[in-house]
Protein backbone atom coordinates (compact mmCIF):
# COMPACT_ATOMS: atom_id res chain seq x y z
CA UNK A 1 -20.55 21.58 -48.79
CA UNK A 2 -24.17 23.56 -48.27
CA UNK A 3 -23.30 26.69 -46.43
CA UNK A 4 -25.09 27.15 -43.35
CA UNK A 5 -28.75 28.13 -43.02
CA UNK A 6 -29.02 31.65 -41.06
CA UNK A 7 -30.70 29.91 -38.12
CA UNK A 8 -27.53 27.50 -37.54
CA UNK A 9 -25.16 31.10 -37.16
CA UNK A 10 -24.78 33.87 -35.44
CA UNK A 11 -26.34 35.06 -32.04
CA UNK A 12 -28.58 32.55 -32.00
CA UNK A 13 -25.93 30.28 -30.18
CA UNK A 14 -25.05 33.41 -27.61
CA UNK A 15 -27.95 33.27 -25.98
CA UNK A 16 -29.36 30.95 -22.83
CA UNK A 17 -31.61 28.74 -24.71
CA UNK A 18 -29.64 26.83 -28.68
CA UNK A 19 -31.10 27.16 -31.55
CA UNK A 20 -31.95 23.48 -31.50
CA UNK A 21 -34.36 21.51 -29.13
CA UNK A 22 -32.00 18.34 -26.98
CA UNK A 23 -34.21 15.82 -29.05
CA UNK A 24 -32.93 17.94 -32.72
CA UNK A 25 -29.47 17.97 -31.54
CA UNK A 26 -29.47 13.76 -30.80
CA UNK A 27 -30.96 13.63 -34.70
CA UNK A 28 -27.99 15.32 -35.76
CA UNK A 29 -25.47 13.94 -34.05
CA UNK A 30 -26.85 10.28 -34.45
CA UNK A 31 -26.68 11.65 -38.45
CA UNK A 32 -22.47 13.44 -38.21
CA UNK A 33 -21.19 12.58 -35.37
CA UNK A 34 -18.85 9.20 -34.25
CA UNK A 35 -21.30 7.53 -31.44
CA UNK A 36 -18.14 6.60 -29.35
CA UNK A 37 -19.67 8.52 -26.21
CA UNK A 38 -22.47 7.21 -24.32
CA UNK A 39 -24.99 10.41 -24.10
CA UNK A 40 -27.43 11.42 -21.81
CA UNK A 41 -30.14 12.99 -24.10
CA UNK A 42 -29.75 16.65 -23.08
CA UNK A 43 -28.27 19.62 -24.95
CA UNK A 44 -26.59 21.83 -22.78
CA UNK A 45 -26.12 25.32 -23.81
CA UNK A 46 -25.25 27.68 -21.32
CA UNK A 47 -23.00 27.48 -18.11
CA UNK A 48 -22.21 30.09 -15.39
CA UNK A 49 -20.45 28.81 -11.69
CA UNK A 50 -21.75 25.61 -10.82
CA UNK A 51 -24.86 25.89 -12.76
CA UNK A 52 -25.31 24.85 -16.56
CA UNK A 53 -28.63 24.94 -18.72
CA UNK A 54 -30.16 22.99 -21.42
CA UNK A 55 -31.58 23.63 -24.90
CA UNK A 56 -35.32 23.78 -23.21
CA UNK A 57 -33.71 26.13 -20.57
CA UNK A 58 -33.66 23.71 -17.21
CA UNK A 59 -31.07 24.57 -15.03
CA UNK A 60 -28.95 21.82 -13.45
CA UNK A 61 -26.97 21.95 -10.23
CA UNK A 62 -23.38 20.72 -11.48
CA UNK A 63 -21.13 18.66 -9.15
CA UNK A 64 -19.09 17.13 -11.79
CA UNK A 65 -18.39 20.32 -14.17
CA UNK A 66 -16.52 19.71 -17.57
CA UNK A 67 -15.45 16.19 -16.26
CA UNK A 68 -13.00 18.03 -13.53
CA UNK A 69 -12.08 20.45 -15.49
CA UNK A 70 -14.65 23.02 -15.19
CA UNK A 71 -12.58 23.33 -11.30
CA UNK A 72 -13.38 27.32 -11.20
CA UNK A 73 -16.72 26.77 -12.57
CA UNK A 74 -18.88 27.33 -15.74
CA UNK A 75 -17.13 30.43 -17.72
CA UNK A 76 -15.19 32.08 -14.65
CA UNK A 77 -15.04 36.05 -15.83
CA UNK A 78 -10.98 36.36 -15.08
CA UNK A 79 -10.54 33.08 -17.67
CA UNK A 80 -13.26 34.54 -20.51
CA UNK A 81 -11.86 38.35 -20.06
CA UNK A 82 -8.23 36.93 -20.30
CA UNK A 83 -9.05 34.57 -23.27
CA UNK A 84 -11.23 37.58 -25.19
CA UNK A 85 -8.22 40.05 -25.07
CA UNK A 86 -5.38 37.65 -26.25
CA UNK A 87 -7.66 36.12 -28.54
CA UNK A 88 -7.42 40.16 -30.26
CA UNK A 89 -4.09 40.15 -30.02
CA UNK A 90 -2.56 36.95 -31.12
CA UNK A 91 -4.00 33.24 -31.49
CA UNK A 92 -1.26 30.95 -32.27
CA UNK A 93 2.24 30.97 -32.95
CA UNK A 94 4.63 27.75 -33.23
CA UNK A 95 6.94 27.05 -30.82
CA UNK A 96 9.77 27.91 -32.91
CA UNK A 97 9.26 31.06 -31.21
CA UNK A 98 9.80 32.82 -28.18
CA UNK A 99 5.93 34.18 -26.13
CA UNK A 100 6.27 35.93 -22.88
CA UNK A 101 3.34 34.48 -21.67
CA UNK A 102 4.07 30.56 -22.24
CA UNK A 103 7.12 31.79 -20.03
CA UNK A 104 4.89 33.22 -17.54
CA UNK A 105 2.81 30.75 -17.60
CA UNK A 106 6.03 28.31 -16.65
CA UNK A 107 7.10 30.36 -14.51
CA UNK A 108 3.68 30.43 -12.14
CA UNK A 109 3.15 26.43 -12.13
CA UNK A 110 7.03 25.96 -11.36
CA UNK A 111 7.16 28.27 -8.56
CA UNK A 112 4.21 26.83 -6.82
CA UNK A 113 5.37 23.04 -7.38
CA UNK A 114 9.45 21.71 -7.12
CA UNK A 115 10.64 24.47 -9.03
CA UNK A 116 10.87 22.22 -11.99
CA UNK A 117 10.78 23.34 -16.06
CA UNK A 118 7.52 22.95 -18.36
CA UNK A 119 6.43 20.65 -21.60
CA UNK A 120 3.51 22.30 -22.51
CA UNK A 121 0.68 20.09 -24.36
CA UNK A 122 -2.89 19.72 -25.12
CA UNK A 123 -4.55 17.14 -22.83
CA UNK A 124 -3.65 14.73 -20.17
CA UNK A 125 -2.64 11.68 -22.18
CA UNK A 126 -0.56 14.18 -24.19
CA UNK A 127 1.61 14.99 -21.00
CA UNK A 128 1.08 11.34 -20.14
CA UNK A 129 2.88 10.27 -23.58
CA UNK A 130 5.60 13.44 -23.02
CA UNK A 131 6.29 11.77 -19.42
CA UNK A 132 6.58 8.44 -21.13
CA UNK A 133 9.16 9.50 -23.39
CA UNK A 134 11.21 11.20 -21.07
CA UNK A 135 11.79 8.57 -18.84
CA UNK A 136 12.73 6.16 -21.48
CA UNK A 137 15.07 9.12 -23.17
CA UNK A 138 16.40 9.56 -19.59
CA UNK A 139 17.63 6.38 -18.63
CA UNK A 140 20.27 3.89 -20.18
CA UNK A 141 18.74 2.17 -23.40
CA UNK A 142 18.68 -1.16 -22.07
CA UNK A 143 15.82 -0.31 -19.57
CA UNK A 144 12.78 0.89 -20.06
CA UNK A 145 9.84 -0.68 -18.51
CA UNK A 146 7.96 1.65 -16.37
CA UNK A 147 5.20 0.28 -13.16
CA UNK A 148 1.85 1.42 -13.18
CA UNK A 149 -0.94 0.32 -11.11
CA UNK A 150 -3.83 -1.32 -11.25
CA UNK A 151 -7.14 0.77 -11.23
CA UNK A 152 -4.89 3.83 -12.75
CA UNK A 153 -6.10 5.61 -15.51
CA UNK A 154 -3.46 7.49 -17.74
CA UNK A 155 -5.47 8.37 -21.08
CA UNK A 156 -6.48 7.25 -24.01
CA UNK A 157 -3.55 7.15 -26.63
CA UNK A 158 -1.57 3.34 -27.26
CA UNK A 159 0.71 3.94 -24.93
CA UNK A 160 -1.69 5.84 -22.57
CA UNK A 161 -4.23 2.63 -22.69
CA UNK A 162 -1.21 0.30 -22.22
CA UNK A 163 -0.12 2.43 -18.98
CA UNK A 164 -3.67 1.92 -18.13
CA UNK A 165 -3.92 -1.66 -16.00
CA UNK A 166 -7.63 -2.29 -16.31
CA UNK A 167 -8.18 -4.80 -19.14
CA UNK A 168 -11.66 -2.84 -19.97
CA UNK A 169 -9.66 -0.38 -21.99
CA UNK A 170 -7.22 -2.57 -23.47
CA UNK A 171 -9.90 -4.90 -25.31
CA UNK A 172 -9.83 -5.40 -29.09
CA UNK A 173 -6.35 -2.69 -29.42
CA UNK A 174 -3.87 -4.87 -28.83
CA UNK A 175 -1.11 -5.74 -29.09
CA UNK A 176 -0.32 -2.95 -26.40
CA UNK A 177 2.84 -1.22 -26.64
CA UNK A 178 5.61 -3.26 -24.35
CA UNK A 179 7.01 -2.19 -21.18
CA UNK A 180 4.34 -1.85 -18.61
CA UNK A 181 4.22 -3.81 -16.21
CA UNK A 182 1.27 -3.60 -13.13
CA UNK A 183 1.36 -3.26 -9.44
CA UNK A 184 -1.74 -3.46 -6.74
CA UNK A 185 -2.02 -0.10 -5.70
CA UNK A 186 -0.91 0.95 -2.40
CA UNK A 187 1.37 -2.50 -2.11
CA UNK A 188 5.32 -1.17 -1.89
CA UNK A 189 6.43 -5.34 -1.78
CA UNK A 190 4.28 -5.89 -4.79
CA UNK A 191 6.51 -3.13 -6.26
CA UNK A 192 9.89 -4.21 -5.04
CA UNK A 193 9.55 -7.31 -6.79
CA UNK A 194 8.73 -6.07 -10.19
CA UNK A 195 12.22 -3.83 -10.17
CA UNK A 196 14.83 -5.15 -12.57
CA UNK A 197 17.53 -4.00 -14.64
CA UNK A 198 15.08 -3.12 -17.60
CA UNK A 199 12.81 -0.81 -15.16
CA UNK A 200 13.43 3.08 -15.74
CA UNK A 201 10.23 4.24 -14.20
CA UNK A 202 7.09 4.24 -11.53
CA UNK A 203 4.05 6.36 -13.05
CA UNK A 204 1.34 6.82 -10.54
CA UNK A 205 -1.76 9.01 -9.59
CA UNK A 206 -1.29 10.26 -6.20
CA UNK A 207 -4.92 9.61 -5.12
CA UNK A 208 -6.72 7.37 -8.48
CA UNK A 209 -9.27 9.38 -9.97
CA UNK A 210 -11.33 7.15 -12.21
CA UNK A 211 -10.10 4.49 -10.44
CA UNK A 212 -12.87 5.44 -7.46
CA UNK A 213 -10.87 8.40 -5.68
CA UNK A 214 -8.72 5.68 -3.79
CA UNK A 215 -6.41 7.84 -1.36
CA UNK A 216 -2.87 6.08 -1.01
CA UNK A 217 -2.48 3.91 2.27
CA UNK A 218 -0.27 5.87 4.59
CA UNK A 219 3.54 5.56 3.70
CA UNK A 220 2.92 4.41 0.32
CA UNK A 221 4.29 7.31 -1.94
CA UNK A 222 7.31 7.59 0.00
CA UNK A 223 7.75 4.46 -0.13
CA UNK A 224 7.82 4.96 -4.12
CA UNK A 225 10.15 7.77 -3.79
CA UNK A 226 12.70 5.30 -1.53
CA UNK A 227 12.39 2.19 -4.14
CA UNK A 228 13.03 4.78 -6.90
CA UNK A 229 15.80 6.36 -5.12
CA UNK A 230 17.22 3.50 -4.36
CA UNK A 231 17.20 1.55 -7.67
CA UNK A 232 17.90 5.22 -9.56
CA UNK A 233 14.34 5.39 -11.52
CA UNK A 234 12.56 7.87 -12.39
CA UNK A 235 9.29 8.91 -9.99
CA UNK A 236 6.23 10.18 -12.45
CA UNK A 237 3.19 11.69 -10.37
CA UNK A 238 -0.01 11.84 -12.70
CA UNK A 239 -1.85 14.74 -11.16
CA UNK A 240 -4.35 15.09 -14.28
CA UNK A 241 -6.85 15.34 -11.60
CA UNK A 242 -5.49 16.12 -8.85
CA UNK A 243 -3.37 19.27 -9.92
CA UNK A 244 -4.48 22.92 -9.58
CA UNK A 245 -6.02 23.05 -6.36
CA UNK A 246 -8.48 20.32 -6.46
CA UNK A 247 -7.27 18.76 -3.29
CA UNK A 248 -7.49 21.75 -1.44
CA UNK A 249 -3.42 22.41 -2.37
CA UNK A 250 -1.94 23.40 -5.27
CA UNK A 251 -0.77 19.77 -6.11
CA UNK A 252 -1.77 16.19 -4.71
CA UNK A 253 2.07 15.20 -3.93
CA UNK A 254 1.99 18.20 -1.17
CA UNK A 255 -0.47 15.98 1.11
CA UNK A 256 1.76 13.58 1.44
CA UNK A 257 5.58 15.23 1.84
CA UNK A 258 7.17 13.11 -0.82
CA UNK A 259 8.22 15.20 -4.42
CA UNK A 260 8.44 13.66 -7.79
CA UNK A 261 10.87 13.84 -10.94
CA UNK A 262 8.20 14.15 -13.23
CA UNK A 263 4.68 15.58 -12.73
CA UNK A 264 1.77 15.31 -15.36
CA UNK A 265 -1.03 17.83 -15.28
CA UNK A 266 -4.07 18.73 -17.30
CA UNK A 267 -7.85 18.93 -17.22
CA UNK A 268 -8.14 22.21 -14.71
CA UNK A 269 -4.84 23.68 -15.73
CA UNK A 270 -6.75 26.79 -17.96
CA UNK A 271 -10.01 26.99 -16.05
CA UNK A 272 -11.83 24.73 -18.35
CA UNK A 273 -10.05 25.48 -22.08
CA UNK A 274 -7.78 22.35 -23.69
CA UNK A 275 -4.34 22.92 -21.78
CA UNK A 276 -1.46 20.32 -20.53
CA UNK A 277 1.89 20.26 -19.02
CA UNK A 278 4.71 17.80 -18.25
CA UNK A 279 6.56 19.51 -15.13
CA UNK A 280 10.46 17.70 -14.80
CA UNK A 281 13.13 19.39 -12.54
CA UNK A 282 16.25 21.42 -14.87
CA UNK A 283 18.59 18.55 -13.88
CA UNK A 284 16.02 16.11 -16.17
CA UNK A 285 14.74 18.09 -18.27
CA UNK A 286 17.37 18.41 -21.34
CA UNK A 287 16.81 15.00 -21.81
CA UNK A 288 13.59 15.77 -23.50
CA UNK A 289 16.03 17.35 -26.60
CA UNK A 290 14.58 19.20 -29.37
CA UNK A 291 13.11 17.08 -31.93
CA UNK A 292 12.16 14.41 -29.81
CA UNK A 293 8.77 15.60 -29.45
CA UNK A 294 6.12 17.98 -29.61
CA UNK A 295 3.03 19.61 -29.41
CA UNK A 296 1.85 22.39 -32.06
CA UNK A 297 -0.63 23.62 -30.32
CA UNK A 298 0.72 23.44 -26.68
CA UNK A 299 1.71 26.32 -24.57
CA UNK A 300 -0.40 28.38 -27.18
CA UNK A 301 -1.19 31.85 -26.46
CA UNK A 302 -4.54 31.49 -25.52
CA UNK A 303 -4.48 28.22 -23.36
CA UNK A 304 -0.78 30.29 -21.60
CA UNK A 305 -3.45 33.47 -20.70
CA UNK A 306 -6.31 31.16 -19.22
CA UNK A 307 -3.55 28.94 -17.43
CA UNK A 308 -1.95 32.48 -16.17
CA UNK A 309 -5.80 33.86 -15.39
CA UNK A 310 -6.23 30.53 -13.42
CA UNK A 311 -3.42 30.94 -11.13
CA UNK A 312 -4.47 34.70 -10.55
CA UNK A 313 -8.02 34.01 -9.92
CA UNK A 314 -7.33 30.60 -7.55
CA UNK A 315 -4.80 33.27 -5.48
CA UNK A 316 -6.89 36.02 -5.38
CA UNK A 317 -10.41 34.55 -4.41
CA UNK A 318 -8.88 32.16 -1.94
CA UNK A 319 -10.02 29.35 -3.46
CA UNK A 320 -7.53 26.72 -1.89
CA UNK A 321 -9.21 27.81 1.59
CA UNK A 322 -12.72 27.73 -0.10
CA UNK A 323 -11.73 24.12 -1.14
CA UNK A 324 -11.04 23.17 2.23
CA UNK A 325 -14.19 24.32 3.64
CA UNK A 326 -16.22 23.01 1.36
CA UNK A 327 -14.55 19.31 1.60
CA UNK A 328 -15.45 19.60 5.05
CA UNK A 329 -19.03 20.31 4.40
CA UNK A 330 -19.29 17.18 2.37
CA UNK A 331 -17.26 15.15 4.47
CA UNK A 332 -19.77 16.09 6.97
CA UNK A 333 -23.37 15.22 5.01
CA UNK A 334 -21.74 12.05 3.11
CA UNK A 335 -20.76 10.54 6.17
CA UNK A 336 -23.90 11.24 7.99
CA UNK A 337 -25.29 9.69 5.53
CA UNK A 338 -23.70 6.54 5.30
CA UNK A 339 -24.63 6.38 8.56
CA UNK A 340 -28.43 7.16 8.14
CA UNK A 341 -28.20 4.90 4.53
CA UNK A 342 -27.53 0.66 3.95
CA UNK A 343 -26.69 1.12 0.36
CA UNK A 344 -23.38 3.51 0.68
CA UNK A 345 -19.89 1.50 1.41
CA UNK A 346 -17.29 4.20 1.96
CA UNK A 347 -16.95 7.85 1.82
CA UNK A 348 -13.55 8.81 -0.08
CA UNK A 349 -12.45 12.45 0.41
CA UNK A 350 -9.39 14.35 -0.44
CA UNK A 351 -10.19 18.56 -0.43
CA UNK A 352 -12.48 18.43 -3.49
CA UNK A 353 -11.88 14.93 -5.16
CA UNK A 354 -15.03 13.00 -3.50
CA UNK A 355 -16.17 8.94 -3.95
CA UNK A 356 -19.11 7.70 -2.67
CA UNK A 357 -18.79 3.71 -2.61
CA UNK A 358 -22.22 2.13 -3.12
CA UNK A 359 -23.15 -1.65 -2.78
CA UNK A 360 -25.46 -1.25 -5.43
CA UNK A 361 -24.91 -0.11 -8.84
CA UNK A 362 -24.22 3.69 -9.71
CA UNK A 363 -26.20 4.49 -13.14
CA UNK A 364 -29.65 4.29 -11.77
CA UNK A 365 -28.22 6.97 -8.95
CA UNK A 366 -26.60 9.48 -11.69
CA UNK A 367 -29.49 8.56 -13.37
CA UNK A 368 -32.26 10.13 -10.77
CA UNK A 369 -30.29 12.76 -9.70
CA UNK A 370 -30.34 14.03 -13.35
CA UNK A 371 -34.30 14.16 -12.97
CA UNK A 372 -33.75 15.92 -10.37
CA UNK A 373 -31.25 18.70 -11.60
CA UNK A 374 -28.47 17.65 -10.02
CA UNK A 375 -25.30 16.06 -12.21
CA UNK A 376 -23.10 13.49 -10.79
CA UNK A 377 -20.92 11.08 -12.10
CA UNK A 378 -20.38 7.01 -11.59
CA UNK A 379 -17.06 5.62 -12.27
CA UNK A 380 -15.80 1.88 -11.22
CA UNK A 381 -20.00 0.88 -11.94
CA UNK A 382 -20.37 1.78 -7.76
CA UNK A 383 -18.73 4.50 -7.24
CA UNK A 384 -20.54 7.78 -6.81
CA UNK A 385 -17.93 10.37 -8.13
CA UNK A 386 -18.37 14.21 -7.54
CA UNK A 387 -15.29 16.72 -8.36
CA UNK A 388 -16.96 20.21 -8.01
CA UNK A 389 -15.67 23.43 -8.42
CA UNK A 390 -14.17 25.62 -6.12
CA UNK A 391 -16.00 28.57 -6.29
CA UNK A 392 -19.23 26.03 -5.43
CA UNK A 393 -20.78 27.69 -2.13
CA UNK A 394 -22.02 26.16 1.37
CA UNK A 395 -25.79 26.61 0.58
CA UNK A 396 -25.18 24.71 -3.59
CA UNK A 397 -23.25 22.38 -1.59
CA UNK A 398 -26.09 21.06 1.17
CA UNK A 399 -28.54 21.19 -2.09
CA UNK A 400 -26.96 18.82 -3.41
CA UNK A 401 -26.29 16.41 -0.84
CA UNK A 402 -29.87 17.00 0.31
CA UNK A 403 -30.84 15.84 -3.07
CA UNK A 404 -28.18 13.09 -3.26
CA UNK A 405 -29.41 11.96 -0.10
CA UNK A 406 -33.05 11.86 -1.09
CA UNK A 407 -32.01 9.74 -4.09
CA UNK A 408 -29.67 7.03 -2.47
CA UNK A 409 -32.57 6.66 0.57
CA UNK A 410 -35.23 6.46 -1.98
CA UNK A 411 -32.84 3.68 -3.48
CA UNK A 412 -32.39 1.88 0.13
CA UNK A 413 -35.68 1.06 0.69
């Protein structure tokens, strides 16, 4: 292999402008890289709070940082000053060994969930498949179908895609692995009747992320938590995106008074770097026994120091206030506007997780709010989906409804 030229090292890529234009970078990734990502055809380089910058040095106005995971913003300083001095003192070790601050890092999620014990992984669908297995390890052999529901999302890996119940993601990978079986969200009869003596499980999102941030209908997740009492199955709350704060508390399942056996968690877990976790309570949790699975990389040092940092900075900044606030403030513009604008359905809003239901189709709206420095997102094909970050203030918040509202009134007419 060609070492690299002096131009493709070094501080060139430090700085706020890359050392190759957007349109160079497309070349080469057209050239080395898998195309299984639709692009937009922009290089970004450079991020700092809700702000990020391109290779020709435009700044954009980011509402939908790192895909939710960005939740304390571009490059938070208590995440990069934690990550620089652990990455000096040690980078990885395997898990065949003790590390205070894995513990710690245990430690600071259980105490501000159900007190449960941590799986630590890599990604969501990681703690998705970790979840999977423990509810089939947990319960008698003979039963192990688990209900998910439709519009969920749960990942990308077999059994993360056959958890999934929209057929999109399940075309051309079959057969899908066996024992899912899919509910209409927010129906408890539709539920009911799926329960047999194979069932060991109900995985659900507390509010559906991808799925067009659909909140629960009132009575519907303890409703959940009664069928799985009652026919002794194991409750699994994916809070991928809803974990860390993003709803304005530290966890989705605390808006709604009703605690799971098993809680999923990723994207914002270490202020923006790869971390997971599968959270169980000590009274499941042994059922997960050693060598039935693993993650060599999870609960590494550096992903345990960011997760730690995260918890620090989220306390210490009052961010879960700031999230609050801030929902309010968009609560407030998005459902002025629907009232000033034809073309938007329904305004979905839980703390920081925001949907913006359009009777037309989303792309062209993502579309010109990119021209106009502002990045959004558009899940479901009409749903307008914004998850910014919590250190995102009043004033970036009205400029970016005031351009989102130029754009979808532009679009009305």
């Amino acid at each position: 292999m060609k070492p690299l030229a002096a131009s493709q090292t070094g501080e060139t890529y430090m700085g706020s402008h890359g050392a190759l234009s957007s349109e160079e970078t497309v070349r080469l990734f057209e050239k080395y890289v898998v195309p299984n990502y639709g692009r937009f055809p922009v290089s970004l380089v450079r991020g700092e709070g809700s702000y990020v910058w391109d290779s020709e040095g435009n700044r954009y106005l980011d509402l939908f940082p790192g895909w939710g995971c960005n939740l304390l913003g571009h490059c938070p300083p208590p995440i990069v000053e934690a990550v620089r001095d652990q990455v000096g003192r040690l980078i990885h070790a395997p898990n065949t060994w003790y590390m205070e601050t894995q513990g710690r890092w245990a430690q600071a999620l259980s105490e501000r969930s159900f007190g449960g014990q941590a799986f630590f992984c890599n990604s969501g669908t990681e703690a998705n498949e970790a979840a999977i297995k423990l509810v089939r390890l947990h319960t008698p052999k003979s039963r192990y179908k688990i209900i998910t529901f439709e519009g969920g999302f749960h990942g990308r890996t077999l059994a993360s895609t056959a958890a999934t119940a929209q057929p999109k993601y399940h075309e051309g990978v079959g057969p899908l692995m066996a024992g899912f079986v899919y509910a209409p969200y927010g129906d408890l009869d539709a539920v009911a009747k799926l329960i047999d003596g194979e069932t060991a499980g109900i995985l659900v999102e507390p509010v559906q992320g991808e799925g067009g941030i659909r909140i629960p209908p009132d009575g519907f997740l303890a409703g959940l938590r009664r069928l799985a009492d009652e026919h002794e199955l194991l409750l699994v709350f994916d809070e991928v995106q809803t974990g860390m704060g993003r709803t304005g508390n530290w966890f989705g399942y605390q808006h709604f008074d009703v605690v799971p056996d098993v809680m999923t968690l990723a994207k914002a877990i270490c202020g923006g770097l790869a971390g997971a976790a599968m959270l169980t309570t000590p009274e499941i949790a042994p059922s997960l026994r050693p060598g039935m699975h693993a993650a060599t990389f999870g609960g590494n040092p550096i992903a345990a120091r960011a997760g730690i940092a995260t918890v620090e900075m989220i306390e210490k900044e009052g961010l879960l206030e700031n999230a609050k606030r801030l929902s309010q403030v968009f609560r407030h513009r998005l459902e002025e506007l629907q009232g000033q604008c034809g073309v938007i359905r329904e305004v979905r809003i839980l703390g920081l997780m925001i949907g913006i239901e359009l009777a037309i189709e989303g792309g062209p709206t993502v579309k010109a709010c990119m021209d106009r420095k502002l990045l959004v997102n558009c899940t479901q094909q009409t749903v307008i989906r914004l998850l910014p970050a919590m250190t995102l203030t009043e004033e970036q918040a009205h400029q970016g409804c005031d351009v989102l509202a130029d754009v979808l009134q532009s679009q009305a007419k």
